[in-house]
Protein backbone atom coordinates (compact mmCIF):
# COMPACT_ATOMS: atom_id res chain seq x y z
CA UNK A 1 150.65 38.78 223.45
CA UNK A 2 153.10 36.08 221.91
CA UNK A 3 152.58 32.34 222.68
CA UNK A 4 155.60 29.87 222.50
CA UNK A 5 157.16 32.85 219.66
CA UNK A 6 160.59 33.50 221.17
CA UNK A 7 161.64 36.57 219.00
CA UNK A 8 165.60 37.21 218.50
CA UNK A 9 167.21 37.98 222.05
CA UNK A 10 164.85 40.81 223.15
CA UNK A 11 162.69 41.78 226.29
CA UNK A 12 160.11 39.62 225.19
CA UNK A 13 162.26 36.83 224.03
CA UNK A 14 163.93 36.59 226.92
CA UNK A 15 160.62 36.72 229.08
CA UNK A 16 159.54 33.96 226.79
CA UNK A 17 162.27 31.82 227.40
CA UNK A 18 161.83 32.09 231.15
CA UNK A 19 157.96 30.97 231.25
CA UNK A 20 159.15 28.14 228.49
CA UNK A 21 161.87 27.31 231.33
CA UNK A 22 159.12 27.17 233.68
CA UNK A 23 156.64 25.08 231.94
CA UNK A 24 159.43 22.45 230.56
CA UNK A 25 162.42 22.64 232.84
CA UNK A 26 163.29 19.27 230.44
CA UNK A 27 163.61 21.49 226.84
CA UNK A 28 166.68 23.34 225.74
């Protein structure tokens, strides 16, 4: 549903995060 969107510190933020973590281990 969202694509590179991390919103505030919810579910879905934090889910976000994790797959961004994922795809660039490199980013902060």
């Amino acid at each position: 549903m969202y694509d590179f969107v991390i919103i505030g510190g919810g579910i879905i933020g934090m889910s976000t995060a994790m797959q961004l973590i994922d795809v660039y281990p490199d980013a902060r």
